[in-house]
N, C-alpha and C. Protein backbone atom coordinates (compact mmCIF):
# COMPACT_ATOMS: atom_id res chain seq x y z
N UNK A 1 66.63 -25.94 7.42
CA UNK A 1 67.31 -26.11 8.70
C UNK A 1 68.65 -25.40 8.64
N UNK A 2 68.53 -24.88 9.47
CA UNK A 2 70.36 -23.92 9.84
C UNK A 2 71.26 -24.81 10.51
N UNK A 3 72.68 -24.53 9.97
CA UNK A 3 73.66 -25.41 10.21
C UNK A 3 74.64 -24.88 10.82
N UNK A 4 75.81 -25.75 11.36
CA UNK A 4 77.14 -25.28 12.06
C UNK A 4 78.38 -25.93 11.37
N UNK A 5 79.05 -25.95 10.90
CA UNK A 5 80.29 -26.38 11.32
C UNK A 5 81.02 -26.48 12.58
N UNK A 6 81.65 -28.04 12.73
CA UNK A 6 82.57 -28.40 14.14
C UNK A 6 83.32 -27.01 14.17
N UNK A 7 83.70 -26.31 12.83
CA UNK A 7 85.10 -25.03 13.31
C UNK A 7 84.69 -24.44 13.37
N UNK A 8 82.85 -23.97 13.13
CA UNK A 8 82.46 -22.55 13.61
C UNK A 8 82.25 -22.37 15.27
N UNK A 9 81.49 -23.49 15.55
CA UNK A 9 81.32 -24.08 16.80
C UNK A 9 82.07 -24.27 17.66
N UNK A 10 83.46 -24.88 17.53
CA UNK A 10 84.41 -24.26 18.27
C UNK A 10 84.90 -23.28 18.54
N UNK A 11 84.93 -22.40 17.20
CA UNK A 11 85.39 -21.09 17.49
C UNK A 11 84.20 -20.21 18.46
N UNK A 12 83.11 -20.33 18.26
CA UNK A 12 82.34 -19.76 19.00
C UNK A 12 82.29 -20.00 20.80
N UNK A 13 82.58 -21.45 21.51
CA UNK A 13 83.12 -21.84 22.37
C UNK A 13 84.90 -21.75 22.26
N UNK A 14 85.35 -21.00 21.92
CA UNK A 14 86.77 -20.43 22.01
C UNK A 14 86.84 -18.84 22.62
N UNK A 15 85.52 -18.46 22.00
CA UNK A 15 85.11 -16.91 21.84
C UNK A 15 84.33 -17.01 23.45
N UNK A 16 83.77 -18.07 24.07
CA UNK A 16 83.36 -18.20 25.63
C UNK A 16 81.73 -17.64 25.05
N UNK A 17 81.05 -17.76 23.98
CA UNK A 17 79.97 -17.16 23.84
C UNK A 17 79.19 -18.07 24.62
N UNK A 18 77.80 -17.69 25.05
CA UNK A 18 76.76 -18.78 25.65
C UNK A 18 76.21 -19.97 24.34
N UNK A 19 76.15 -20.93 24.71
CA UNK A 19 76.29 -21.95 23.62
C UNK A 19 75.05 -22.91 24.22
N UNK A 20 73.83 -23.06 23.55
CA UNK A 20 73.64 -24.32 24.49
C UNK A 20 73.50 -25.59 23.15
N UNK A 21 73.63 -26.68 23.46
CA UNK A 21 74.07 -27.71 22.46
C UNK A 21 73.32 -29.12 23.69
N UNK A 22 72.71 -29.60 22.35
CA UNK A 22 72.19 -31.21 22.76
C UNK A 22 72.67 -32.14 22.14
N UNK A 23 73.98 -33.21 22.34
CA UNK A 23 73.89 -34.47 22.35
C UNK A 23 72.60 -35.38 21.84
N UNK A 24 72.64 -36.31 21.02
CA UNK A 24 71.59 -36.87 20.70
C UNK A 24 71.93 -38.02 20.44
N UNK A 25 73.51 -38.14 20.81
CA UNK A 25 73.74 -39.98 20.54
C UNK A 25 73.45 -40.69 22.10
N UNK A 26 73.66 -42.11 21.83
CA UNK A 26 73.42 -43.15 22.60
C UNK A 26 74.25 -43.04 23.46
N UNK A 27 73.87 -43.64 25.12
CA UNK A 27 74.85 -43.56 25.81
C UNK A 27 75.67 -43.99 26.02
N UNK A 28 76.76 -45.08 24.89
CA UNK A 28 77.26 -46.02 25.22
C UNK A 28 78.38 -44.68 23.88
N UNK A 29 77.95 -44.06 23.23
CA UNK A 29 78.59 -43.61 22.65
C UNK A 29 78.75 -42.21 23.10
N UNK A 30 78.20 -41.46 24.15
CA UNK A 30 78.73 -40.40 24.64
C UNK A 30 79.89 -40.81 25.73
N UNK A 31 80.19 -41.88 26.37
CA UNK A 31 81.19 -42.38 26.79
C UNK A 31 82.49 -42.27 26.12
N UNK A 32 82.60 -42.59 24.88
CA UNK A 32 83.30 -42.14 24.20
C UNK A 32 84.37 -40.26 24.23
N UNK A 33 83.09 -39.68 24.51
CA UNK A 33 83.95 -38.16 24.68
C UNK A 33 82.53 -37.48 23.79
N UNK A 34 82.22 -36.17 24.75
CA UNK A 34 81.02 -35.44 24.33
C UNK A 34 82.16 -34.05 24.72
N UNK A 35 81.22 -33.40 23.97
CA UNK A 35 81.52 -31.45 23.77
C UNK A 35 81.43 -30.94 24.93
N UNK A 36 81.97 -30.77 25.70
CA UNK A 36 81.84 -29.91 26.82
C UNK A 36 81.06 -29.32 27.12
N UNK A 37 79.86 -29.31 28.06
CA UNK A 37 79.11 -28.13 28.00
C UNK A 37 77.75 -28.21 27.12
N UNK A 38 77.40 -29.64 26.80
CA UNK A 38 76.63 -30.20 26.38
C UNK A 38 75.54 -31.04 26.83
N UNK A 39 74.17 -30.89 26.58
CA UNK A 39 73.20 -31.73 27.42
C UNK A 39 73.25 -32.66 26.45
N UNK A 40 73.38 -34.58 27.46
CA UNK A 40 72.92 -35.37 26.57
C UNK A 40 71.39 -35.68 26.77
N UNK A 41 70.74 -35.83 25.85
CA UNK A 41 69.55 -36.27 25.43
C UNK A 41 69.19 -37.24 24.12
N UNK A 42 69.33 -38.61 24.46
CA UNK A 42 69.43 -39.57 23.21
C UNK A 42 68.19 -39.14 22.65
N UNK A 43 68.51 -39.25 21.11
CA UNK A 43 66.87 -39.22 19.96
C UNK A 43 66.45 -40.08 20.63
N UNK A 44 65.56 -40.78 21.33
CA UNK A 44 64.52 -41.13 21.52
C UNK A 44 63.98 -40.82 22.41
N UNK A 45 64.37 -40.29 22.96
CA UNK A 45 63.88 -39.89 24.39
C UNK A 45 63.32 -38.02 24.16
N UNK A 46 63.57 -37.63 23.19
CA UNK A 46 64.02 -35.65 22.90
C UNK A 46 62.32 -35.57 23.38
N UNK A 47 61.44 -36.60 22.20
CA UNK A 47 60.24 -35.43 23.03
C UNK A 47 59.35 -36.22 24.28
N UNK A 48 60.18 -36.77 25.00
CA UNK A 48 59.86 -36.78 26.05
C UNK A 48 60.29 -35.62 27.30
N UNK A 49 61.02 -34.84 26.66
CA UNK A 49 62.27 -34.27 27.88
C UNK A 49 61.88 -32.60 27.16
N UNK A 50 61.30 -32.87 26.34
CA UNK A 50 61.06 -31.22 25.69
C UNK A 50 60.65 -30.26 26.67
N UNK A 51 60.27 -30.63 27.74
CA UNK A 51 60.18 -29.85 29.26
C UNK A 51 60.88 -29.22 29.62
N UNK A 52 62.01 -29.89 29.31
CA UNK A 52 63.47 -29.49 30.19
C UNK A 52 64.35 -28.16 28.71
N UNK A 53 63.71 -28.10 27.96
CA UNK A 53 64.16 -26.82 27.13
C UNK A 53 63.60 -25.63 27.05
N UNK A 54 64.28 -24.81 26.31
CA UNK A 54 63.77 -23.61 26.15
C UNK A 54 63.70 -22.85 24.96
N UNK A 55 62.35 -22.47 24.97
CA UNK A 55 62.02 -21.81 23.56
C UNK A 55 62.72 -20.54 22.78
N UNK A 56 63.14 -19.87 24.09
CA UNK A 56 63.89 -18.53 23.94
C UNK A 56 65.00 -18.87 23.34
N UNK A 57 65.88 -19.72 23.57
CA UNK A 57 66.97 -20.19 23.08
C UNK A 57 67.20 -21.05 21.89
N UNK A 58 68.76 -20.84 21.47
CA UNK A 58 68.98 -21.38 20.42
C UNK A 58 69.68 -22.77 20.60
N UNK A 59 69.06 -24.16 20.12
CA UNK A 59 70.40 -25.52 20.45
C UNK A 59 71.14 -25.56 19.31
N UNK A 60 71.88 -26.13 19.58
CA UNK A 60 72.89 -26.49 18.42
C UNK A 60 73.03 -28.35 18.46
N UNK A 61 72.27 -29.34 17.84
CA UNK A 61 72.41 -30.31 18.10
C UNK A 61 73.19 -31.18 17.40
N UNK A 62 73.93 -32.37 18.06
CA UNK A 62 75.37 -32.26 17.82
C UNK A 62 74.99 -34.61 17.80
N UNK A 63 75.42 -35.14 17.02
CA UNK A 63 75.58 -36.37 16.62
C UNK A 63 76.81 -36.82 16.98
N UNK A 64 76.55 -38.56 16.24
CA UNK A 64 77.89 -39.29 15.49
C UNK A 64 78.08 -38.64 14.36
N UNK A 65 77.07 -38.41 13.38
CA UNK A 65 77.98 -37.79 11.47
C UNK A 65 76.74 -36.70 11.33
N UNK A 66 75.91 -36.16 12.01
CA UNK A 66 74.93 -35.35 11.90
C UNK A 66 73.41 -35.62 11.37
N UNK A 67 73.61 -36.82 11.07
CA UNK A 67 72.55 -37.10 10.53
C UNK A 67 71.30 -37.47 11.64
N UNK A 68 71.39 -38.45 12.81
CA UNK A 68 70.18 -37.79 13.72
C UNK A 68 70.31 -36.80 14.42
N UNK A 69 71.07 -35.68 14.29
CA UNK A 69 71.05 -34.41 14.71
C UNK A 69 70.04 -33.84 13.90
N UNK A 70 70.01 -33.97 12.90
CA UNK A 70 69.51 -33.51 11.57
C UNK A 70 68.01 -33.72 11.77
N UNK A 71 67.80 -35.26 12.34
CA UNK A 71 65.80 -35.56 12.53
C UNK A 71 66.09 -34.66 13.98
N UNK A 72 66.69 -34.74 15.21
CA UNK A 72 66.20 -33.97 16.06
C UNK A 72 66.11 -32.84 15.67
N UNK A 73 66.93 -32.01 14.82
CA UNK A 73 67.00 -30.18 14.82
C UNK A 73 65.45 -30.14 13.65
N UNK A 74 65.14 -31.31 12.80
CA UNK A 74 63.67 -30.87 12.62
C UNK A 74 62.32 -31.03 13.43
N UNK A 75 62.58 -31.91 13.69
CA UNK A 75 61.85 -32.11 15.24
C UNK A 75 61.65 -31.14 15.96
N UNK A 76 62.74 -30.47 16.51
CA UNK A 76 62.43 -29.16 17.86
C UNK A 76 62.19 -28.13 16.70
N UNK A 77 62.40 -27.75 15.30
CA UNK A 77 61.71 -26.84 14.50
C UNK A 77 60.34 -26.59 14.07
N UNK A 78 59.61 -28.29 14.39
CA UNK A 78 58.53 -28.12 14.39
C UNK A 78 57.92 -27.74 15.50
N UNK A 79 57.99 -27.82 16.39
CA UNK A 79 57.77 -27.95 17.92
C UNK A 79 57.92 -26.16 17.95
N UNK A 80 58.54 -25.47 17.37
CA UNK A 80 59.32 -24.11 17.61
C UNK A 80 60.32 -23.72 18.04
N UNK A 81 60.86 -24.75 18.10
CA UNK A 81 62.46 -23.99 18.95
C UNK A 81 63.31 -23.88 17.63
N UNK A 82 63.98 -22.96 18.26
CA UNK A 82 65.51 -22.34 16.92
C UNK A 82 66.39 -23.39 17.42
N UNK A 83 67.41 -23.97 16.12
CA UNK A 83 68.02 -24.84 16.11
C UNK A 83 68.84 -25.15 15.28
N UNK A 84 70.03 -24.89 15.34
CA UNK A 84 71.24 -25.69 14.46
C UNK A 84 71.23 -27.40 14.40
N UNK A 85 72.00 -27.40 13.36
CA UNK A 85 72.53 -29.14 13.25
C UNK A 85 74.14 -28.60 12.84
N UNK A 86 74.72 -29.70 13.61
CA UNK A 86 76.10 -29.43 13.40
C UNK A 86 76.08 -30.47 13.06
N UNK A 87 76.56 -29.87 11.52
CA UNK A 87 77.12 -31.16 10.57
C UNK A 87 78.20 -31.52 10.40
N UNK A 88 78.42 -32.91 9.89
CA UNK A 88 79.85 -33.83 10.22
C UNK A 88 79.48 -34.59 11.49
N UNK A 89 79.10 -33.74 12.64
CA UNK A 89 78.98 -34.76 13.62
C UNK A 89 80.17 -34.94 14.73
N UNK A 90 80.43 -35.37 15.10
CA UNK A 90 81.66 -35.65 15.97
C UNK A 90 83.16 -35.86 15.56
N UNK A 91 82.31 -37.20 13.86
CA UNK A 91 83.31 -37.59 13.53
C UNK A 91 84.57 -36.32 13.14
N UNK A 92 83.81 -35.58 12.78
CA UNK A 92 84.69 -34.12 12.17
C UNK A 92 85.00 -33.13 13.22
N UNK A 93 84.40 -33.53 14.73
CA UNK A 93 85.13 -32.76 15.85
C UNK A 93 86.24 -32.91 16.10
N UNK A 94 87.05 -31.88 16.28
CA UNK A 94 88.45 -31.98 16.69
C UNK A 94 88.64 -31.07 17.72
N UNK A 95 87.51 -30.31 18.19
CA UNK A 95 87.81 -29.72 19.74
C UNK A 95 88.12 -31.21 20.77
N UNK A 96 88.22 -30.10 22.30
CA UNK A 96 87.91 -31.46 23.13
C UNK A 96 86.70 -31.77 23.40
N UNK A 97 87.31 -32.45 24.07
CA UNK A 97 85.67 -33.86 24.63
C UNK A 97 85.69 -34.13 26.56
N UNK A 98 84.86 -33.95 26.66
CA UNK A 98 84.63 -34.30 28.28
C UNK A 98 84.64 -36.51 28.25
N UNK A 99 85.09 -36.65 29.09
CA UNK A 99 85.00 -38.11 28.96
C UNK A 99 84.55 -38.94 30.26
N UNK A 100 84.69 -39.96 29.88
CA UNK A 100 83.89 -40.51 31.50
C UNK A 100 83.15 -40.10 31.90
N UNK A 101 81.77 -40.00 31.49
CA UNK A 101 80.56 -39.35 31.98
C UNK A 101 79.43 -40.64 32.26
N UNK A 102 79.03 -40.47 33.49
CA UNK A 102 78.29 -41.78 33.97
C UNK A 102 78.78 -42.95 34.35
């Protein structure tokens, strides 16, 4: 599985590149503050919603500490989609955060 760092990842959304990134925590914890520019999709729900993605593209899926980022980004690898895990997770985000969502 291919990985990110929070500082590559920012820098790459610093750089305005096209980014697409899935959320995979709970919704009581994307309240908290999510990545800008981020689809949430809680792990349990991912392959129900696998509709709503795209194969052409690359996610970058983004946790609390990376670790169910880690079962989703193998998950959509089996499935075929290209996919980062950004490891650390949030806890190690220090970009901003969109807040109050929902």
């Amino acid at each position: 599985m291919d990985i990110i760092t929070p500082e590559e990842l920012k820098q790459l959304l610093n750089e305005k590149k096209q980014i697409h990134m899935i959320d995979v925590r709970e919704v009581d914890e994307v309240k908290e503050g999510m990545i800008a520019g981020a689809t949430h999709i809680p792990l349990g729900l991912l392959e129900f919603r696998l509709h709503e993605l795209n194969r052409s593209r690359e996610y970058i899926m983004v946790c609390r500490s990376g670790n169910r980022s880690g079962i989703a980004a193998q998950f959509l690898e089996s499935q075929g989609f290209k996919v980062k895990n950004m490891i650390g997770g949030m806890l190690e985000w220090t970009g901003k955060v969109q807040k109050n969502l929902r």
